[in-house]
Protein backbone atom coordinates (compact mmCIF):
# COMPACT_ATOMS: atom_id res chain seq x y z
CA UNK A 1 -15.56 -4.49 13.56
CA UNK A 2 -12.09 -5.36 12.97
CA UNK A 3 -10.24 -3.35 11.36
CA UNK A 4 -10.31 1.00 10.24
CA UNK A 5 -9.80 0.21 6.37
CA UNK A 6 -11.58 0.71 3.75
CA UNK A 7 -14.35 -1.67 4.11
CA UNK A 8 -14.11 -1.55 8.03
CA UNK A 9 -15.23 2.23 7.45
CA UNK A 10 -17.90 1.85 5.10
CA UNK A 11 -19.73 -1.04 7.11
CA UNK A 12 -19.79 1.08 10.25
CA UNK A 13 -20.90 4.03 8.00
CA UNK A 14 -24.42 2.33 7.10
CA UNK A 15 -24.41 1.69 11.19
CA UNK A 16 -24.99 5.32 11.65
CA UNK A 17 -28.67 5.14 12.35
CA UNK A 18 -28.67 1.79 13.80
CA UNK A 19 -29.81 0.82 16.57
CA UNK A 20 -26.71 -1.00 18.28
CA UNK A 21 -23.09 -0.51 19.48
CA UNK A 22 -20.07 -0.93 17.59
CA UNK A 23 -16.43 -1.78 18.69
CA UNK A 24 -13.86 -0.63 16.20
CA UNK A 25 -10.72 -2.58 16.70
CA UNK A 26 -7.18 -1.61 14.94
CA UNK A 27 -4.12 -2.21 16.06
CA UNK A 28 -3.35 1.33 14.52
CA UNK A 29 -5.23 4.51 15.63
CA UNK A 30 -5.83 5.51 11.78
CA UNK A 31 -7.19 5.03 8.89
CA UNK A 32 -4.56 4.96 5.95
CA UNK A 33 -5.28 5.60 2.28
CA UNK A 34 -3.08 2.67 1.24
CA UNK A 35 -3.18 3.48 -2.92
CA UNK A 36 -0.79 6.73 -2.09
CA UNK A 37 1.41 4.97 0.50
CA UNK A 38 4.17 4.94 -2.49
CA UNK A 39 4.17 8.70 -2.43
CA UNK A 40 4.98 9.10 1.33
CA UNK A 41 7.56 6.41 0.61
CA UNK A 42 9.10 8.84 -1.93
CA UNK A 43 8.33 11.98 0.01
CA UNK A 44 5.61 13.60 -2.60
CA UNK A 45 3.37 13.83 0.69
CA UNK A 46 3.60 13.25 4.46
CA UNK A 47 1.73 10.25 6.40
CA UNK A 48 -0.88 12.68 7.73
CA UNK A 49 -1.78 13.69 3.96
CA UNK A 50 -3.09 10.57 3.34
CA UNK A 51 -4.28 8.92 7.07
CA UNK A 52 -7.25 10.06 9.71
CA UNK A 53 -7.72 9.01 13.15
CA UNK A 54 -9.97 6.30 13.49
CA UNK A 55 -11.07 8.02 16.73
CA UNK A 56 -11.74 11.26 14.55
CA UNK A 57 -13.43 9.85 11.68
CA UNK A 58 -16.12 8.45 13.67
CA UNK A 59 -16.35 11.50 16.07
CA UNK A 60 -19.49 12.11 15.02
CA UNK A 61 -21.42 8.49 15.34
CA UNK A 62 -22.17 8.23 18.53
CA UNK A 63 -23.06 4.51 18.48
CA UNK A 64 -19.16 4.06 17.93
CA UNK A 65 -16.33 3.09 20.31
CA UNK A 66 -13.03 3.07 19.36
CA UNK A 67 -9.97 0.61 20.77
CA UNK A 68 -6.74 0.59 19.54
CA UNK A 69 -4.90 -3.05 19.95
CA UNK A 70 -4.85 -5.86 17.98
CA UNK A 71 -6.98 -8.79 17.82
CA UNK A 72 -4.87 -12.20 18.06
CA UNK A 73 -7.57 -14.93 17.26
CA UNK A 74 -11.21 -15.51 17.16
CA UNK A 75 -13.28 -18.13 18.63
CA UNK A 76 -16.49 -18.50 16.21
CA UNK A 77 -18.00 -21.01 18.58
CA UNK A 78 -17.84 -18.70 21.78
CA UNK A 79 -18.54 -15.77 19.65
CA UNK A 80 -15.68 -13.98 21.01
CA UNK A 81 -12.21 -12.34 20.26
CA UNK A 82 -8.89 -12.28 21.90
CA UNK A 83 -7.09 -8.66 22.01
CA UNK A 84 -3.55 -8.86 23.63
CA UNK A 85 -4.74 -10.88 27.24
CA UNK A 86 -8.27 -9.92 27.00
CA UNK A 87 -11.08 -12.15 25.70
CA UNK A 88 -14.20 -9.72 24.46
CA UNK A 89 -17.79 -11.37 23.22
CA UNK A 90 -19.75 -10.01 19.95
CA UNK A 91 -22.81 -10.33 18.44
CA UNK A 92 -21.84 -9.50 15.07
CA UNK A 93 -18.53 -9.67 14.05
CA UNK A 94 -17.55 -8.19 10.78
CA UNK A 95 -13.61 -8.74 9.76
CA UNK A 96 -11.97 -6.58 7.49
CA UNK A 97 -8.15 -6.96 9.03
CA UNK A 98 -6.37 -6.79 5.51
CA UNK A 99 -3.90 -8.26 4.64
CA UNK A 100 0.15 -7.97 4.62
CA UNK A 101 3.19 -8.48 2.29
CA UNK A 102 4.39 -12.25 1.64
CA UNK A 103 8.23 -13.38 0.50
CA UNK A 104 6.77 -16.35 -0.97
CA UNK A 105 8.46 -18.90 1.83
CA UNK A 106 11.44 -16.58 2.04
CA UNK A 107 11.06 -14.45 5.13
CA UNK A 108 14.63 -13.84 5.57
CA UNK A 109 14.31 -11.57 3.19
CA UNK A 110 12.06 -9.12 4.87
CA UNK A 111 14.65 -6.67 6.36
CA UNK A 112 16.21 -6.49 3.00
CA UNK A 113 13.02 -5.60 1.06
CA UNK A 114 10.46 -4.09 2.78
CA UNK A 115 7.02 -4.37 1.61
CA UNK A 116 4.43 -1.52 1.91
CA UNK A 117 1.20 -1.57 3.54
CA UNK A 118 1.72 0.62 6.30
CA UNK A 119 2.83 4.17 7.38
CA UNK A 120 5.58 2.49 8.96
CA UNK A 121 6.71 0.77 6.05
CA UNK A 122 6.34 3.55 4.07
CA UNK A 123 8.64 5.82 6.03
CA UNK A 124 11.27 2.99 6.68
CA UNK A 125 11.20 2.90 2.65
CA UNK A 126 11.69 6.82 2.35
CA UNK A 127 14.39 7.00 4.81
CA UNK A 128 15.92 4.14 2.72
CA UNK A 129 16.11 5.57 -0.38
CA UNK A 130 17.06 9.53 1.07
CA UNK A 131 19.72 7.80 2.93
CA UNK A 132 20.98 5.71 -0.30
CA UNK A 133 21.39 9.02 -1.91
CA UNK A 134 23.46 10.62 0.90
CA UNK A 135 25.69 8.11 1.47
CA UNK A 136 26.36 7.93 -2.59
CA UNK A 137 27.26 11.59 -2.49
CA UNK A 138 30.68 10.91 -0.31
CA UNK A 139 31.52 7.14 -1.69
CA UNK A 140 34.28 6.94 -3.07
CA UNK A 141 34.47 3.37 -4.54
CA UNK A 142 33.03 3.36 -7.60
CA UNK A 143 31.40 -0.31 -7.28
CA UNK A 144 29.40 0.65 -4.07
CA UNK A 145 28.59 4.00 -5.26
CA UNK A 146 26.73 2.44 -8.09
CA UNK A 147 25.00 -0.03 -5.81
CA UNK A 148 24.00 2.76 -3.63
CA UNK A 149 22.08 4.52 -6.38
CA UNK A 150 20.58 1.37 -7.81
CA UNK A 151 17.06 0.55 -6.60
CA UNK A 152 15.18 -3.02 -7.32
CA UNK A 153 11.63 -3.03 -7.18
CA UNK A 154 10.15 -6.28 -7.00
CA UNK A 155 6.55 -6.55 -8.45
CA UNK A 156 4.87 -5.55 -11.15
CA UNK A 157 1.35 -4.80 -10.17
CA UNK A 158 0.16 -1.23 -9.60
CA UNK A 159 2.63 -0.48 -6.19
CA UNK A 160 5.59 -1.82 -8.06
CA UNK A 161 4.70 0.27 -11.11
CA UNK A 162 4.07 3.78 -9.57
CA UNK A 163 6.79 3.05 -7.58
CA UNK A 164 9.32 2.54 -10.17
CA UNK A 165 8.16 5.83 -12.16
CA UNK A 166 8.15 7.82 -8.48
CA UNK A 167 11.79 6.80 -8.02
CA UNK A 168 12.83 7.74 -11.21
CA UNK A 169 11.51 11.16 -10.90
CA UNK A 170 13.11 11.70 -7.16
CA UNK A 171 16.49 11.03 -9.16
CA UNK A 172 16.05 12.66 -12.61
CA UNK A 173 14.23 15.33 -11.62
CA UNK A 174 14.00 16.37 -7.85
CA UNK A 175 16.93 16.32 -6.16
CA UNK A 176 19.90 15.95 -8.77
CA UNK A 177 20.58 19.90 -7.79
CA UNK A 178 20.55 19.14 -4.05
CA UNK A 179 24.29 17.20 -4.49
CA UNK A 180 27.08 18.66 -5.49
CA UNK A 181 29.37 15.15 -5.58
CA UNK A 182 27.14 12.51 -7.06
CA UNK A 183 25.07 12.43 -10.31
CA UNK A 184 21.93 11.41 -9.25
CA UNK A 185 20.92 11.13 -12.82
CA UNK A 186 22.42 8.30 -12.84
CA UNK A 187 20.27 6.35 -10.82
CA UNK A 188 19.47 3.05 -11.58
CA UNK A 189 15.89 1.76 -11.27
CA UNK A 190 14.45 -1.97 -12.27
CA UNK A 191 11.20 -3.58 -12.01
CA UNK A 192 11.14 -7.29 -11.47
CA UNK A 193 7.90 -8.82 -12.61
CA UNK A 194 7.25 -12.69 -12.95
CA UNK A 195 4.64 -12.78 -15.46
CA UNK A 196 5.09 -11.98 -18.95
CA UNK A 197 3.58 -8.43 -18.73
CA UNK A 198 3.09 -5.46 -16.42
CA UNK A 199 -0.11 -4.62 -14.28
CA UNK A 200 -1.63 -8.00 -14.57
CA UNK A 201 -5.22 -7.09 -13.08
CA UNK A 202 -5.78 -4.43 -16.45
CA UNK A 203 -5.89 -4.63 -20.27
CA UNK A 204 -3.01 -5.79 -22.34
CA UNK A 205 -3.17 -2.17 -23.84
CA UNK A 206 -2.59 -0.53 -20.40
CA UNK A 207 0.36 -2.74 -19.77
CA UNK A 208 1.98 -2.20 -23.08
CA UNK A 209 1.57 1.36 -22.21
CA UNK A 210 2.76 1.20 -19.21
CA UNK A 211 5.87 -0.64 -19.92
CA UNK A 212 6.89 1.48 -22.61
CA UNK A 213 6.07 4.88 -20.47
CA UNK A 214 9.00 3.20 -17.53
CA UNK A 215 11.17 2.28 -20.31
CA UNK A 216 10.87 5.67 -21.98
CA UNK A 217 11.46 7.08 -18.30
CA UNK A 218 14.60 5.59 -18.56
CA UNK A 219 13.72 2.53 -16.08
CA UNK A 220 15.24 -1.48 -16.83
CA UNK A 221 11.75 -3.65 -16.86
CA UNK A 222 12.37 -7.36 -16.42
CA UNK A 223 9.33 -9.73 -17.41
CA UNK A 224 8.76 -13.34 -16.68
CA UNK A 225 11.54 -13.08 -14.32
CA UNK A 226 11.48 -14.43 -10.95
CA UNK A 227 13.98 -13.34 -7.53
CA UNK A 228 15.93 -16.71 -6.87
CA UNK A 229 18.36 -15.24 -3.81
CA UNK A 230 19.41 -11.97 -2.47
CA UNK A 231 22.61 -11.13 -0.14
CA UNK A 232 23.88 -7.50 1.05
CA UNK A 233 25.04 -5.99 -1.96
CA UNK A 234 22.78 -7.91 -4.64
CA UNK A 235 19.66 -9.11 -6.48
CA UNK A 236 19.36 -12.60 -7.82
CA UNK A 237 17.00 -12.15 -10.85
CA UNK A 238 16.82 -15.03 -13.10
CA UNK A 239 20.33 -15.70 -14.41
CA UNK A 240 21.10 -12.47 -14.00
CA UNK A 241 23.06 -10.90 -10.51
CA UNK A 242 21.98 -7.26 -10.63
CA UNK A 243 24.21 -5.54 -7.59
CA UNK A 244 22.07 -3.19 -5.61
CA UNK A 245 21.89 -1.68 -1.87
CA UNK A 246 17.83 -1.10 -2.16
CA UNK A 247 15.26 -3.45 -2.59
CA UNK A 248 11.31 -2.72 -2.24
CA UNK A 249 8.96 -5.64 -2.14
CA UNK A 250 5.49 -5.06 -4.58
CA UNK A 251 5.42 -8.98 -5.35
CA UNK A 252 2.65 -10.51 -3.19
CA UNK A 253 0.42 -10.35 -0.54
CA UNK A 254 -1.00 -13.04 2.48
CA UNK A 255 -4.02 -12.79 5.04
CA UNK A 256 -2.89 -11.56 8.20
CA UNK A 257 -2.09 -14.14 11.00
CA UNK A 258 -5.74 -13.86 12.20
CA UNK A 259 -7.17 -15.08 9.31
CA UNK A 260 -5.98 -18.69 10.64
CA UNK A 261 -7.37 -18.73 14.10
CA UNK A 262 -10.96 -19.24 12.57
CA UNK A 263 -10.64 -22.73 11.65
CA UNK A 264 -12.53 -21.85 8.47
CA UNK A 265 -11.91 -22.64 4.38
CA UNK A 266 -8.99 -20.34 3.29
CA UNK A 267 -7.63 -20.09 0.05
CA UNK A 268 -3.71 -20.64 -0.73
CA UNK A 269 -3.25 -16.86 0.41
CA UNK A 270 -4.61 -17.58 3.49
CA UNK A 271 -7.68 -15.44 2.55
CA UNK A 272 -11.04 -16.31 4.15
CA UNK A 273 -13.85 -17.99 1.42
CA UNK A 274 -16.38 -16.61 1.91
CA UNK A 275 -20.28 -16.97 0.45
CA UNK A 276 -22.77 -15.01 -1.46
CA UNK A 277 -23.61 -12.79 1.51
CA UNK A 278 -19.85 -11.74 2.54
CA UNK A 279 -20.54 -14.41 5.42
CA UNK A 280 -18.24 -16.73 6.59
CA UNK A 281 -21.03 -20.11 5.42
CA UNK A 282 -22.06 -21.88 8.43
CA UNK A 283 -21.58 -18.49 10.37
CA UNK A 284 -24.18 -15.95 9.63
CA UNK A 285 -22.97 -13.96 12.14
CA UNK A 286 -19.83 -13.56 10.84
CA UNK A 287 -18.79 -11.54 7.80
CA UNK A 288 -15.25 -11.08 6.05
CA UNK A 289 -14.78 -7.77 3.70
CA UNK A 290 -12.00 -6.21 1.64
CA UNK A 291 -9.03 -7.94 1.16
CA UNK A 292 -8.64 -10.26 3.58
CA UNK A 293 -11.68 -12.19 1.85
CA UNK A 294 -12.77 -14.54 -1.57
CA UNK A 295 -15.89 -13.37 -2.54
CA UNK A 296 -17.26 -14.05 -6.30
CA UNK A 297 -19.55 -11.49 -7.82
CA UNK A 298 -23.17 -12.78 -8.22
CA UNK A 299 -23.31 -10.68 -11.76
CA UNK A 300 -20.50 -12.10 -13.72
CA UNK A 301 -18.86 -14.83 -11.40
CA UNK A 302 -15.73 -13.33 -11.33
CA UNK A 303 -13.71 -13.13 -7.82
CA UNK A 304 -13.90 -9.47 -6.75
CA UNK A 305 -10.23 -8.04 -6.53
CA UNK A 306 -8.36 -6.66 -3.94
CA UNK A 307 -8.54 -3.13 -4.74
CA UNK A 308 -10.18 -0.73 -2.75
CA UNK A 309 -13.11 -0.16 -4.45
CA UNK A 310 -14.17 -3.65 -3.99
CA UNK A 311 -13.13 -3.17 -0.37
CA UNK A 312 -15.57 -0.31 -0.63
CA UNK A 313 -18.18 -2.36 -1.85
CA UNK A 314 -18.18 -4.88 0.27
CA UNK A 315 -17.74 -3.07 3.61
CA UNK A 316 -21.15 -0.96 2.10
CA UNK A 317 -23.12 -4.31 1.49
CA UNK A 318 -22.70 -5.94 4.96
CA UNK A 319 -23.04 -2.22 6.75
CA UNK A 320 -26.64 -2.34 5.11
CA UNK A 321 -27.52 -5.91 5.83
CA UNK A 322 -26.73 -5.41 9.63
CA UNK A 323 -28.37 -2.60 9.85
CA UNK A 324 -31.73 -3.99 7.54
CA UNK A 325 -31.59 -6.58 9.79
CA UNK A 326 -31.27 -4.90 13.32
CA UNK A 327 -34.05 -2.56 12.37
CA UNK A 328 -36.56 -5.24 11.74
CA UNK A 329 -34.89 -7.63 14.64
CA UNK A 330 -34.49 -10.12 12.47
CA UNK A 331 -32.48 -13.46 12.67
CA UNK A 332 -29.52 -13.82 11.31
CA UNK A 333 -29.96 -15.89 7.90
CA UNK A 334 -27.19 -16.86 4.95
CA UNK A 335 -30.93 -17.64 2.99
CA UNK A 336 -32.65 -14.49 3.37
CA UNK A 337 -29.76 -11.96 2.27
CA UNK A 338 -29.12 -10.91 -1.20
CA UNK A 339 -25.93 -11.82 -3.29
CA UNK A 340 -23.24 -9.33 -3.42
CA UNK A 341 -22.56 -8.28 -7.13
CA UNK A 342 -18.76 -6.21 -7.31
CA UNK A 343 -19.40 -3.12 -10.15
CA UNK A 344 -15.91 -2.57 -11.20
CA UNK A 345 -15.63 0.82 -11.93
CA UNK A 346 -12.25 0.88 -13.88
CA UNK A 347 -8.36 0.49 -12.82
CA UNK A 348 -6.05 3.05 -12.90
CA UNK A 349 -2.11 3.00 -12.63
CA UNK A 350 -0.12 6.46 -12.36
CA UNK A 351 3.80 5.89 -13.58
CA UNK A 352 5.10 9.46 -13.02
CA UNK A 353 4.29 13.22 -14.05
CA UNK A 354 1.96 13.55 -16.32
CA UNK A 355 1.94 9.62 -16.92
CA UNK A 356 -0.79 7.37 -15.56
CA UNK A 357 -2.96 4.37 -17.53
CA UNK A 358 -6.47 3.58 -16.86
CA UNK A 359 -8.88 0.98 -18.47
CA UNK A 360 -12.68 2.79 -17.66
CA UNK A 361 -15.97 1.20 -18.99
CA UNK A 362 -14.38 -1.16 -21.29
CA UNK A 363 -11.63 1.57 -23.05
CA UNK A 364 -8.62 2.07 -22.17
CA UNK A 365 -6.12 5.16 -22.67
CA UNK A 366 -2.71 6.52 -21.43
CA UNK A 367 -1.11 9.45 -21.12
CA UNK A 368 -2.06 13.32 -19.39
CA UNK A 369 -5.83 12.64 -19.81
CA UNK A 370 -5.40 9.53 -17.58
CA UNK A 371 -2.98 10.98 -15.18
CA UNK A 372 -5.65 13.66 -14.25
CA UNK A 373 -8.62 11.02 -14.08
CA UNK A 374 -6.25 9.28 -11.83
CA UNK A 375 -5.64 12.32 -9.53
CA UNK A 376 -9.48 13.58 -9.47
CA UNK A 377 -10.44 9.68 -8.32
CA UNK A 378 -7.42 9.29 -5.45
CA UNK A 379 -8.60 12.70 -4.22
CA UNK A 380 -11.92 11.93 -4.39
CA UNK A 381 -11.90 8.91 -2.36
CA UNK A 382 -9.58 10.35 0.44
CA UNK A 383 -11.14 10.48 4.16
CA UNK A 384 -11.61 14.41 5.60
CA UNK A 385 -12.09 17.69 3.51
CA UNK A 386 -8.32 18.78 4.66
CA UNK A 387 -6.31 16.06 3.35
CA UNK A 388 -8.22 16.21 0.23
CA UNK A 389 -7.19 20.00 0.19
CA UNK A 390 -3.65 19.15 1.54
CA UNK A 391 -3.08 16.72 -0.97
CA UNK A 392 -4.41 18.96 -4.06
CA UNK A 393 -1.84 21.83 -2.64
CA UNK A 394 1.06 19.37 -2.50
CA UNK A 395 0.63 18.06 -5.84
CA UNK A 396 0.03 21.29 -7.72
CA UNK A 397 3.29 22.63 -5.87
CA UNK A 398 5.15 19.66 -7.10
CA UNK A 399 3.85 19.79 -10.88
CA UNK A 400 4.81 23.28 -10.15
CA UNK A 401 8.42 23.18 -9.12
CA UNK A 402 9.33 19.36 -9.25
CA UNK A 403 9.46 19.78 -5.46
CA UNK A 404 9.04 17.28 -3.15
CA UNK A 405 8.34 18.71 0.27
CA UNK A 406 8.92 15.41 2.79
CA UNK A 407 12.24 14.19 2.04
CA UNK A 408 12.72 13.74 5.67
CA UNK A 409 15.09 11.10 7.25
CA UNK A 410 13.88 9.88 10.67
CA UNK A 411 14.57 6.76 12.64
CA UNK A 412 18.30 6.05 13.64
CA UNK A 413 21.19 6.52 10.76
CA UNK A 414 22.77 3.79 12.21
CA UNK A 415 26.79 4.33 11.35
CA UNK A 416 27.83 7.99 9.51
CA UNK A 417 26.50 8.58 6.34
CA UNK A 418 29.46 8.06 4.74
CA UNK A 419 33.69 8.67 6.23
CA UNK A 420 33.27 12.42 5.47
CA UNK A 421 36.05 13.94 6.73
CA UNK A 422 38.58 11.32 4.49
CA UNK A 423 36.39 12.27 1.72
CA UNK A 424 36.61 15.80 2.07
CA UNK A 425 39.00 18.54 0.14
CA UNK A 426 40.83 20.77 2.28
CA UNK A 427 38.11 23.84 2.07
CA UNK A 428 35.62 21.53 2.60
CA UNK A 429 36.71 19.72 5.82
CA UNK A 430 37.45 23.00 7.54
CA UNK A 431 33.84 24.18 6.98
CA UNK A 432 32.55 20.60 8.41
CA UNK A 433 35.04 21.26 11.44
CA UNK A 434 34.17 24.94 12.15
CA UNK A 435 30.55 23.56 11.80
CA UNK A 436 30.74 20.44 14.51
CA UNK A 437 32.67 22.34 16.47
């Protein structure tokens, strides 16, 4: 198994009671809920809210081994994998590896605008936006100062969206008492989207509704707009040169760099087609899961999406054809397995407090009623009793007190957060003085 996501975890799951061993390889120890990354990128929680140990969750499934590294290519022919400068051999090889952000051909722009699919991303992201804030609060120019509190998100899908609203609320409504020299009311948020509405994978009602809801919120939405060209201090939108310090990338996502070691049909994303049985055709041996693969639903002929309930769904399906099949020792067959049908069981989009859209068995609705649908279903679906629990605390506290409780700023600030001691009145700069000293 490669790969602790969502559908790596599920198709070990059905293992449980299987005869056979099973190799778990991430180059991460844990397991990550990626649909709340956004809020440890805007402190509402902290990364161990929302990730588990690989190690931990299969503690109990004894059939299990664990290995943290990273697997580099894959040689279908020899049946075996390469993980940093060791070669191992499988049997069965299910992949589930994901997949990561993509600039569209314009990598350079990756330490500008960080994507988020990872922890890591997701606190490089927070400590970007806390740090925007600080260094606003002693800027004196004007110009920058305005760039400082102006934030681009690029993408429109459901990261972009609940990003946008998340940011909006940090500025309006969290911290604007925590300054004393900057208004951080005045905070400037825009979503970039190319296509001609928001939150193209639901209903035209939920992206009306959703647009309106940021717009209401106070946040600049820009449709059928495309980013042409970014430098340090701006945002090439269009025709339009929006100046801005911060830019988070929601616009697009690739197969991992593994995906093209197989020497097998990929689509334009680099994605792995795969056939009716999640197997890689011509491999039987092989299966591909969540995102990282094209699978069409044998009900309706639709390609499953990459959400992670079809992630879910997937990783479920191969677990129980493995383990059908090792029980009655039979060989491996693309004929003999059943088609995987995808049962979508709604979309759901959360834009800030007490805002969220949702489109569930063919209606769709807006507003507090959807919020809470949203938050019952996230928490739901979260690996371990405690971060369930964790998570429910932290968000009641927040609706609560508008509180966010991880605005922490780790890594390396780099230069000062700002000349503070030019910046400084008189009765100011001695308390900053008596306190370095």
């Amino acid at each position: 198994m490669v790969g602790g996501g969502f559908g790596g975890i599920h198709a070990v799951s059905e293992l449980r009671r299987s005869d056979c061993d099973v190799m778990v390889i991430d180059r991460k120890n844990h397991h990550v809920f990626q649909p709340l990354l956004y809020q440890v990128a805007t402190a509402a929680l902290a990364p161990s809210d929302i990730a588990s140990p690989i190690r931990a969750v299969f503690s109990r499934q004894e059939n299990v081994q664990t290995v943290l590294g990273e697997v580099t290519a894959a040689n279908l022919e020899e049946r075996t994998l390469t993980i940093g400068s060791d070669v191992v051999e499988y049997d069965l090889l299910v992949l589930a590896a994901g997949v990561t952000h993509t600039y569209f051909g314009n990598d350079a722009w990756a330490p500008r605008a960080p994507g988020l699919k990872t922890i890591d991303d997701a606190l490089e992201i927070r400590r970007r936006v806390l740090l925007a804030f600080e260094r606003a609060e002693f800027e004196p120019d004007a110009e920058r100062r305005a760039r400082l509190l102006t934030f681009v998100v690029v993408g429109g899908g459901p990261t972009g969206v609940e990003m946008a609203g998340a940011l909006r609320e940090i500025a309006a409504r969290t911290i604007p008492q925590d300054f004393r020299r900057v208004d951080t009311t005045s905070s400037r948020i825009i979503l970039v989207e190319g296509a001609d509405r928001l939150l193209p994978g639901m209903s035209e009602t939920a992206s009306t509704a959703a647009k309106s809801a940021l717009e209401r919120m106070g946040i600049d939405v820009y449709l059928k707009t495309f980013v042409t060209r970014m430098d340090a201090h701006a945002v090439y939108a269009g025709d339009q040169r929006i100046p801005a310090e911060n830019v988070i990338w929601a616009a697009g996502v690739r197969a991992v760099d593994l995906a093209d070691s197989l020497g097998v049909e990929q689509d334009r994303q680099g994605r792995i087609v795969v056939g009716p049985d999640c197997a890689i055709p011509g491999y039987p041996d092989v299966f591909v899961v969540g995102d990282l693969a094209v699978q069409t639903s044998a009900n309706d002929g639709t390609e499953v999406p990459g959400v992670a309930q079809g992630a879910i769904q997937m990783g479920a399906f191969v677990g129980e054809i493995l383990a059908r099949e090792l029980r009655r020792d039979a060989p491996t067959s693309h004929e003999r397995r059943p088609a995987f049908s995808y049962r979508d069981k709604g979309a759901m989009a959360t834009i800030g407090r007490a805002r969220a859209v949702a489109d569930v068995a063919g209606a769709s609705f807006a507003g507090f009623f959807a919020w809470l649908l949203w938050s019952f279903v996230h928490v739901a679906f979260l690996i371990g009793f405690r971060n369930k629990v964790l998570v429910m605390i932290n968000w009641t506290w927040q609706w609560l007190i508008h509180a966010r409780g991880s605005r922490l700023i780790t890594g390396a600030l780099g230069s000062h957060v700002g000349g503070v001691d030019a910046r400084l009145d008189a009765h100011d700069s001695m308390h900053v003085h008596q306190f370095e000293d």
